[in-house]
PDB file of N, CA and C in Angstrom:
ATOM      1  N   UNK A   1       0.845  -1.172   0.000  1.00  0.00           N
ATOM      2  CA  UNK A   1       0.000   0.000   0.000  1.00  0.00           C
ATOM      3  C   UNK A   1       0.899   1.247   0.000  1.00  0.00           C
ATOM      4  N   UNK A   2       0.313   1.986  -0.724  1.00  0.00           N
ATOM      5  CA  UNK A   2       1.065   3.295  -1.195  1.00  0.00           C
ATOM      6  C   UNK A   2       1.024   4.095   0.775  1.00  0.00           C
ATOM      7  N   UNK A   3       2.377   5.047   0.505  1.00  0.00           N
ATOM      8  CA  UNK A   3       1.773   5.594   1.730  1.00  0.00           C
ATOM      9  C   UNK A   3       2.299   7.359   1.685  1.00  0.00           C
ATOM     10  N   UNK A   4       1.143   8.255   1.611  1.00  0.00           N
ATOM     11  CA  UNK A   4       1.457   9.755   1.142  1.00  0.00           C
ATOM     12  C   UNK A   4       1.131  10.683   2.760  1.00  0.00           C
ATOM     13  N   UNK A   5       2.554  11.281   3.253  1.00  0.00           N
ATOM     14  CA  UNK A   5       2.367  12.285   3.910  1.00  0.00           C
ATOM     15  C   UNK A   5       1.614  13.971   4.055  1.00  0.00           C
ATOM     16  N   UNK A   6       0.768  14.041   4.870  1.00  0.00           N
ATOM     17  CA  UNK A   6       0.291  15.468   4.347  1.00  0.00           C
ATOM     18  C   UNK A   6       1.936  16.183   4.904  1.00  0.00           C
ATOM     19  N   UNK A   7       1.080  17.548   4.530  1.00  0.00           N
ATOM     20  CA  UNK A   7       2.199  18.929   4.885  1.00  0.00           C
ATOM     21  C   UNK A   7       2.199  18.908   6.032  1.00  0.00           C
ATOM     22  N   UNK A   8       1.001  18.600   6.806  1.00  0.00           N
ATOM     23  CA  UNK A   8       1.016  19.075   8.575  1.00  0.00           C
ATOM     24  C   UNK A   8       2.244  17.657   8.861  1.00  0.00           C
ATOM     25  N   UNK A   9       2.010  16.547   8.696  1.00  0.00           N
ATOM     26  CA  UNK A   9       2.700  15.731   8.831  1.00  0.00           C
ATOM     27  C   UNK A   9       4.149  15.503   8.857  1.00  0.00           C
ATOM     28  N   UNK A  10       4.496  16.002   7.946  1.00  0.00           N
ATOM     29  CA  UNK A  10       5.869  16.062   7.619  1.00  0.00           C
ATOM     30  C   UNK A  10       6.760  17.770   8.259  1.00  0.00           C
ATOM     31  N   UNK A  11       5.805  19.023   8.605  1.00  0.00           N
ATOM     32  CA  UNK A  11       6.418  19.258   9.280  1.00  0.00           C
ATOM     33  C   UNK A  11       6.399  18.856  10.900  1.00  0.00           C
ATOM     34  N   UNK A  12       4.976  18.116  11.472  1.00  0.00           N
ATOM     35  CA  UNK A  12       5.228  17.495  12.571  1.00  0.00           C
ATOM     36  C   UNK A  12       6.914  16.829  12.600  1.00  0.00           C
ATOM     37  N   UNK A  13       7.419  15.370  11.749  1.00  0.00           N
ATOM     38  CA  UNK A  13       7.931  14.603  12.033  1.00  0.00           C
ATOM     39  C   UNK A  13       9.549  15.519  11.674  1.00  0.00           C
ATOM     40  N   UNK A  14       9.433  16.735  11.531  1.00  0.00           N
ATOM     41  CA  UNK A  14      10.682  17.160  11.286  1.00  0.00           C
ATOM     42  C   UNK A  14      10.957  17.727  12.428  1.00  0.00           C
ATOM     43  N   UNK A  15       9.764  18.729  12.978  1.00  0.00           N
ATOM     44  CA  UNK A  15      10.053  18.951  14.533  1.00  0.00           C
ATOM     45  C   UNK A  15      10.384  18.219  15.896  1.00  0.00           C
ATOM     46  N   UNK A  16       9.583  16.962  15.210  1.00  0.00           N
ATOM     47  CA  UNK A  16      10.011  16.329  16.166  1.00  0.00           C
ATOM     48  C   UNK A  16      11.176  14.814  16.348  1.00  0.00           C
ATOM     49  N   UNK A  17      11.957  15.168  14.957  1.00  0.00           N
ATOM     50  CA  UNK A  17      12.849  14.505  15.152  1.00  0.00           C
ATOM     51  C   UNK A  17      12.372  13.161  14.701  1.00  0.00           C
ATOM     52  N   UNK A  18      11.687  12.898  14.292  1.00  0.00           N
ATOM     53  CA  UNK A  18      11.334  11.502  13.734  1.00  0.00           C
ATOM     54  C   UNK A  18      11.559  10.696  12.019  1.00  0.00           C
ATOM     55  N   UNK A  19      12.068  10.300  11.664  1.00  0.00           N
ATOM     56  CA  UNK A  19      12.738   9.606  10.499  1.00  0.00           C
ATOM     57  C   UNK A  19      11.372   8.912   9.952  1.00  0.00           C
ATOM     58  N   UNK A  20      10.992   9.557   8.542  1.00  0.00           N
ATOM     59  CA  UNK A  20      10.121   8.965   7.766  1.00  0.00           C
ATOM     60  C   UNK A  20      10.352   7.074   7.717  1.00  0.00           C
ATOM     61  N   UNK A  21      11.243   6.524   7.672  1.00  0.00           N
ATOM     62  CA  UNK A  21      11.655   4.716   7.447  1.00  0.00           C
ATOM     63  C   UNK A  21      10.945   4.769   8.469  1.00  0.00           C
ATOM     64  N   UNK A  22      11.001   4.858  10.313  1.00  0.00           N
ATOM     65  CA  UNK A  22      10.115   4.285  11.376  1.00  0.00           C
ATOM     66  C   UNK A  22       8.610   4.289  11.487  1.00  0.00           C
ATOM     67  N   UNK A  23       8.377   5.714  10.194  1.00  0.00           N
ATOM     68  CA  UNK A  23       6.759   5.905  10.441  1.00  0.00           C
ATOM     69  C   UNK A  23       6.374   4.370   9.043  1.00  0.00           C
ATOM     70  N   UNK A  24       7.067   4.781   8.186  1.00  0.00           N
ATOM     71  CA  UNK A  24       6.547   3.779   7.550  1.00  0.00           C
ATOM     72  C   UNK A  24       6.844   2.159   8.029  1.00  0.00           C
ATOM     73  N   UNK A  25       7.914   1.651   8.631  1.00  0.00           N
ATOM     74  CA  UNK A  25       7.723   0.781   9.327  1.00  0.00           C
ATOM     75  C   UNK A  25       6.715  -0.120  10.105  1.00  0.00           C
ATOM     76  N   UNK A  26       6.417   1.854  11.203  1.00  0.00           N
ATOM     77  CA  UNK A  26       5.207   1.554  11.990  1.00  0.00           C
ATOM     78  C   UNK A  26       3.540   1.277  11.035  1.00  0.00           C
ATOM     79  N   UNK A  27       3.945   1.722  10.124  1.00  0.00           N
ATOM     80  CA  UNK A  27       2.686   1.267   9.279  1.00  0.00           C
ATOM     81  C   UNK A  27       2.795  -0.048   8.699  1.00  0.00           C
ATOM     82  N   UNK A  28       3.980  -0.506   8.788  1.00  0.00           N
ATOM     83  CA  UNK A  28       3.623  -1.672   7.576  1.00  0.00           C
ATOM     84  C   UNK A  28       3.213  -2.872   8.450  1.00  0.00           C
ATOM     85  N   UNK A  29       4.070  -2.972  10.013  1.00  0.00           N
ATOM     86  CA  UNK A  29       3.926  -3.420  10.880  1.00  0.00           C
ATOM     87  C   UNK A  29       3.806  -3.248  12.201  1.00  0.00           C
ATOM     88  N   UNK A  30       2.678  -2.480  12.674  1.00  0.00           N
ATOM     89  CA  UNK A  30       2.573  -2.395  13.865  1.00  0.00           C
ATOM     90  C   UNK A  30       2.409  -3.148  14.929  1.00  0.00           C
ATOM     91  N   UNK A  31       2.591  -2.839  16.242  1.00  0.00           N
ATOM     92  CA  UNK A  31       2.476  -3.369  17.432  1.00  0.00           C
ATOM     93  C   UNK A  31       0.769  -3.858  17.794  1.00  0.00           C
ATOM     94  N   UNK A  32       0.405  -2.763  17.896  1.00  0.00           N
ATOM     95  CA  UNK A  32      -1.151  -2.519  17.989  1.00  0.00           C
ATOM     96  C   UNK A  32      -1.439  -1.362  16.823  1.00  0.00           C
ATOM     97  N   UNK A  33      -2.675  -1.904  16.245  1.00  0.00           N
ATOM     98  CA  UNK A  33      -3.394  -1.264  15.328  1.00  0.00           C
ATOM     99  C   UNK A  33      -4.722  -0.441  16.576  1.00  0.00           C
ATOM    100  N   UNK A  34      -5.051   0.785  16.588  1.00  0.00           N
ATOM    101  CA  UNK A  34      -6.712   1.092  17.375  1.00  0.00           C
ATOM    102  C   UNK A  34      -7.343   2.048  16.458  1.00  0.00           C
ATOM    103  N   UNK A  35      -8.475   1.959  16.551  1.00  0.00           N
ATOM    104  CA  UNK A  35      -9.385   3.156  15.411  1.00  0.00           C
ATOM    105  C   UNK A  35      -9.434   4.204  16.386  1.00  0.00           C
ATOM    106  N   UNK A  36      -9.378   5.195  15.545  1.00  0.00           N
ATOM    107  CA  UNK A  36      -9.133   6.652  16.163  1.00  0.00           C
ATOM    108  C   UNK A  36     -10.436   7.269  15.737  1.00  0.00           C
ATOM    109  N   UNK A  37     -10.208   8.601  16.226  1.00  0.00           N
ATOM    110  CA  UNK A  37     -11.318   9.366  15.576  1.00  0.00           C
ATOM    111  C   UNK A  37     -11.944   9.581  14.157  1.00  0.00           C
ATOM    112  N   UNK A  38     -13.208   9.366  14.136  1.00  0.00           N
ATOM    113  CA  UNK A  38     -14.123   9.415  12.699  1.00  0.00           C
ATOM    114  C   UNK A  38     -13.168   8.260  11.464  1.00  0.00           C
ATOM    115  N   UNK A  39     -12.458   8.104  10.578  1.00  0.00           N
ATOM    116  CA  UNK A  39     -12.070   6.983   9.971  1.00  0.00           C
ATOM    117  C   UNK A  39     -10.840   6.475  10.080  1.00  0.00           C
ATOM    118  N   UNK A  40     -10.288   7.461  10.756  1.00  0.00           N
ATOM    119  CA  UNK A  40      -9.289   7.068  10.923  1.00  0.00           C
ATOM    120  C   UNK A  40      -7.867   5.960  12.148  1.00  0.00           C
ATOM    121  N   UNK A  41      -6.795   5.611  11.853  1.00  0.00           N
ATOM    122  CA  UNK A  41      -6.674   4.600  12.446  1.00  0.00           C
ATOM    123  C   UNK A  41      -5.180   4.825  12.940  1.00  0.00           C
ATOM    124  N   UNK A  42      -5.359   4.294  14.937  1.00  0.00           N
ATOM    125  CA  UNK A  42      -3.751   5.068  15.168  1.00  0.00           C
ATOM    126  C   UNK A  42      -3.143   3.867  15.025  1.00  0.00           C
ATOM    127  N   UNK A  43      -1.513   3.824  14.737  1.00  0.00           N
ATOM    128  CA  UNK A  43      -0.555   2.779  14.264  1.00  0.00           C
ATOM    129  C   UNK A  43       0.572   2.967  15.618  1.00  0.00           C
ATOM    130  N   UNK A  44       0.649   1.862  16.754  1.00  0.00           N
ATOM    131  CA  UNK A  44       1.562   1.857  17.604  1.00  0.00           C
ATOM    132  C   UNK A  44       2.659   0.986  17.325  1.00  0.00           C
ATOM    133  N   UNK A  45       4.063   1.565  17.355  1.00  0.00           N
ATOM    134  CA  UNK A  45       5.083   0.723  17.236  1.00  0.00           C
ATOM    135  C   UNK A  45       6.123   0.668  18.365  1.00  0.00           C
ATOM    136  N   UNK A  46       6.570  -0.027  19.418  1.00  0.00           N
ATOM    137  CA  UNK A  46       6.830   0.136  20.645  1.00  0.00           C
ATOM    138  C   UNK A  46       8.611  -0.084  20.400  1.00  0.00           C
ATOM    139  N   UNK A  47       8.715   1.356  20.440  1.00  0.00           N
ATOM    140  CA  UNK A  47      10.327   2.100  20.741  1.00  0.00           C
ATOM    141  C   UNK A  47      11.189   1.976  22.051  1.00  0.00           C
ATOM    142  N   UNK A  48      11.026   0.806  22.616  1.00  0.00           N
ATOM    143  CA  UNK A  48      11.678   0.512  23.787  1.00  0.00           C
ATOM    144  C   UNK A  48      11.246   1.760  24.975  1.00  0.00           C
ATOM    145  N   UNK A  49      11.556   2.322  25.547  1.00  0.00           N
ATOM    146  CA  UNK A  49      10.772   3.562  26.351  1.00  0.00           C
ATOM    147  C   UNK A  49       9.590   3.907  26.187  1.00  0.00           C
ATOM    148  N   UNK A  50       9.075   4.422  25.059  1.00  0.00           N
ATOM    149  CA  UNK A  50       7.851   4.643  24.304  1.00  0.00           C
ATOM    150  C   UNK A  50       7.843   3.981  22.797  1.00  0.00           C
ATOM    151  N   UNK A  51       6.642   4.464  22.790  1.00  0.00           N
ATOM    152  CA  UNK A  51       5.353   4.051  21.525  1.00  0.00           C
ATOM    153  C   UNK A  51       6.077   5.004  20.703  1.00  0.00           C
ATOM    154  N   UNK A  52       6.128   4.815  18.991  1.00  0.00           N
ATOM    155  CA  UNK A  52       5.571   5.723  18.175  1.00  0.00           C
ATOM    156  C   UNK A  52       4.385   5.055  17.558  1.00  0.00           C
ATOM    157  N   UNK A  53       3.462   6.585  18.013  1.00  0.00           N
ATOM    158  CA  UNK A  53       2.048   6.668  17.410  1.00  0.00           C
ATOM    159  C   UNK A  53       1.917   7.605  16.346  1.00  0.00           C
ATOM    160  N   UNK A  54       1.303   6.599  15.059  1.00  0.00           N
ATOM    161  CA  UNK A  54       1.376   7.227  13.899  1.00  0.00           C
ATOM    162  C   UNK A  54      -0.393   7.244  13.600  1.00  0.00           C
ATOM    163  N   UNK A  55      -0.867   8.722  12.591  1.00  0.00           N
ATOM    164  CA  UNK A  55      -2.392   8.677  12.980  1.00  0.00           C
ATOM    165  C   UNK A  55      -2.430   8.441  11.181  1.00  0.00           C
ATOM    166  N   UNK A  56      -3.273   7.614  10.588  1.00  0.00           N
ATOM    167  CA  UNK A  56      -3.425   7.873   9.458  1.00  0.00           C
ATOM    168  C   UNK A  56      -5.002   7.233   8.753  1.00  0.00           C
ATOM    169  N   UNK A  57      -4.938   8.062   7.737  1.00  0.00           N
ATOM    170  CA  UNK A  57      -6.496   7.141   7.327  1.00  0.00           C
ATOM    171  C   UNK A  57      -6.045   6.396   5.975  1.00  0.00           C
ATOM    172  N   UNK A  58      -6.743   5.805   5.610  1.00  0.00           N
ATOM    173  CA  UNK A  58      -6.930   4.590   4.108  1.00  0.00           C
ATOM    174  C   UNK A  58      -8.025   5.115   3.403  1.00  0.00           C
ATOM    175  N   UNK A  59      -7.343   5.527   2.522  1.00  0.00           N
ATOM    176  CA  UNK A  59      -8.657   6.167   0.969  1.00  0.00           C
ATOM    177  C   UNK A  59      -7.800   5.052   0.006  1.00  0.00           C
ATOM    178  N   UNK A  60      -8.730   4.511  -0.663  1.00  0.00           N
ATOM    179  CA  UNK A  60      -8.644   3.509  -1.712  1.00  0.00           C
ATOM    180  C   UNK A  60      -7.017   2.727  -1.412  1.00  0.00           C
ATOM    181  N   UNK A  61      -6.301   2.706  -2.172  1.00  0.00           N
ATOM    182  CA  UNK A  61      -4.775   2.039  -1.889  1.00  0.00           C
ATOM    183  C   UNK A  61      -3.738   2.828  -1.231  1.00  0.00           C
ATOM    184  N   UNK A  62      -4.152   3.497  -1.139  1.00  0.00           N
ATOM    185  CA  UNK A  62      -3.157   5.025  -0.085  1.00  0.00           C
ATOM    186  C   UNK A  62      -3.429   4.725   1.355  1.00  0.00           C
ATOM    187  N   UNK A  63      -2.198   4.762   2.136  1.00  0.00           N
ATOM    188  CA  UNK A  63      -2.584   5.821   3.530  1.00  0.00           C
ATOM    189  C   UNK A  63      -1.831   6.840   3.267  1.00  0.00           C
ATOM    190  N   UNK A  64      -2.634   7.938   4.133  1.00  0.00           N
ATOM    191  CA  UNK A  64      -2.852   9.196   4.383  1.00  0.00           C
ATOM    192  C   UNK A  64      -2.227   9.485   5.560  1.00  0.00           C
ATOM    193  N   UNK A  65      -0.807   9.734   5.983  1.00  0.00           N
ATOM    194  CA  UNK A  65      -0.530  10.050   7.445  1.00  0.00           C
ATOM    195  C   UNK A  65      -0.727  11.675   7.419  1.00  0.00           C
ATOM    196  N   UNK A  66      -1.666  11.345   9.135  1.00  0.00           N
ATOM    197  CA  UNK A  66      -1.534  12.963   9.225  1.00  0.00           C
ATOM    198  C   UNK A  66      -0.937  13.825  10.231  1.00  0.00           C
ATOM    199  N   UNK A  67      -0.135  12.864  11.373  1.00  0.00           N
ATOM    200  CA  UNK A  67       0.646  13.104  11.932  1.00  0.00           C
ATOM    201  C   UNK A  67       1.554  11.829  13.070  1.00  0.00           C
ATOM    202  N   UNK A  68       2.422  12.263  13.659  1.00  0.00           N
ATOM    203  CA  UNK A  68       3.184  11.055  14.278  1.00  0.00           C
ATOM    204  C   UNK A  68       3.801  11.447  15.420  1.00  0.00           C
ATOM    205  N   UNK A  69       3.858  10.799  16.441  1.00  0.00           N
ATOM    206  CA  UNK A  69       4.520  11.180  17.958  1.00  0.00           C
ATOM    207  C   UNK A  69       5.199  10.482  18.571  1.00  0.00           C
ATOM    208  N   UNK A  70       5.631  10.242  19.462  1.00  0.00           N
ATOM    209  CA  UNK A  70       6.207   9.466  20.603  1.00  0.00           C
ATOM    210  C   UNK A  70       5.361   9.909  22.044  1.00  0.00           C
ATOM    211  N   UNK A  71       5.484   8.894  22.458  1.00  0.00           N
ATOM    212  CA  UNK A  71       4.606   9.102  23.609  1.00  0.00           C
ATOM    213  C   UNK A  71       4.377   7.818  24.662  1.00  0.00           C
ATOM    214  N   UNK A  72       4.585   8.200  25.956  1.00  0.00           N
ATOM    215  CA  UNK A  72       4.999   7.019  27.417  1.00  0.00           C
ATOM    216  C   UNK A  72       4.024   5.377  27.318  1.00  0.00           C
ATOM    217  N   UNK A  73       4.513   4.660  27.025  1.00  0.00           N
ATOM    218  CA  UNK A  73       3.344   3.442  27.134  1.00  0.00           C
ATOM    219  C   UNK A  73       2.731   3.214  28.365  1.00  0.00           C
ATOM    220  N   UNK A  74       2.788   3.885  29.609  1.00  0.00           N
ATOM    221  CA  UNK A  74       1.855   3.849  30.804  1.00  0.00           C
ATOM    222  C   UNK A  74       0.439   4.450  30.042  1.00  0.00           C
ATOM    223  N   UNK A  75       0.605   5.347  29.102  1.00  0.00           N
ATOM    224  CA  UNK A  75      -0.310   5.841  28.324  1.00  0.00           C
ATOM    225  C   UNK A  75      -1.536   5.281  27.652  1.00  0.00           C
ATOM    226  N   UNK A  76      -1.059   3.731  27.129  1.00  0.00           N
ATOM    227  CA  UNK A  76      -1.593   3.358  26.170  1.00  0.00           C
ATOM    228  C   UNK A  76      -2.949   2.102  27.103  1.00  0.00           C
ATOM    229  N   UNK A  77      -3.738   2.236  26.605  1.00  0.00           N
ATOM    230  CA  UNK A  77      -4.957   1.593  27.450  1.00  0.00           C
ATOM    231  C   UNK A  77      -5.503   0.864  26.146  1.00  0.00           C
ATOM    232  N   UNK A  78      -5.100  -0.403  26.430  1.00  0.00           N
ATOM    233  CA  UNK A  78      -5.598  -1.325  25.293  1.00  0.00           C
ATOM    234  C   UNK A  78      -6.792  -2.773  25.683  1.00  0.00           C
TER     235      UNK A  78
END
């Protein structure tokens, strides 16, 4: 599956230091998959300390990332 960054996205993952290969990683294989708000779907990939959480939606053969974080796995309520 194709996978296209918006603009908000890509300057998220520049601010915050994050390397496009891990987001797509975290997409191809995540830890935990959870549905997020309205269609879209968050992608957890567990970074030893923390999660990267990647948010993206699926229109036809595309995902759509629209942004990506790191963030504490005491966090994550599965």
């Amino acid at each position: 599956m194709k996978i296209h960054y918006t603009q908000h996205a890509i300057e998220s993952l520049k601010l915050r230091n994050i390397d496009k290969k891990l987001v797509d990683h975290c997409l191809q294989k995540p830890d935990i998959s959870l549905p997020a708000r309205k269609n879209k779907k968050a992608y957890l990939k567990d970074m030893g300390n923390n999660y990267l959480k990647v948010i993206a939606v699926e229109e036809n053969d595309m995902l759509i990332v629209i942004t990506a974080y790191r963030f504490a796995k005491d966090r994550v309520k599965v």
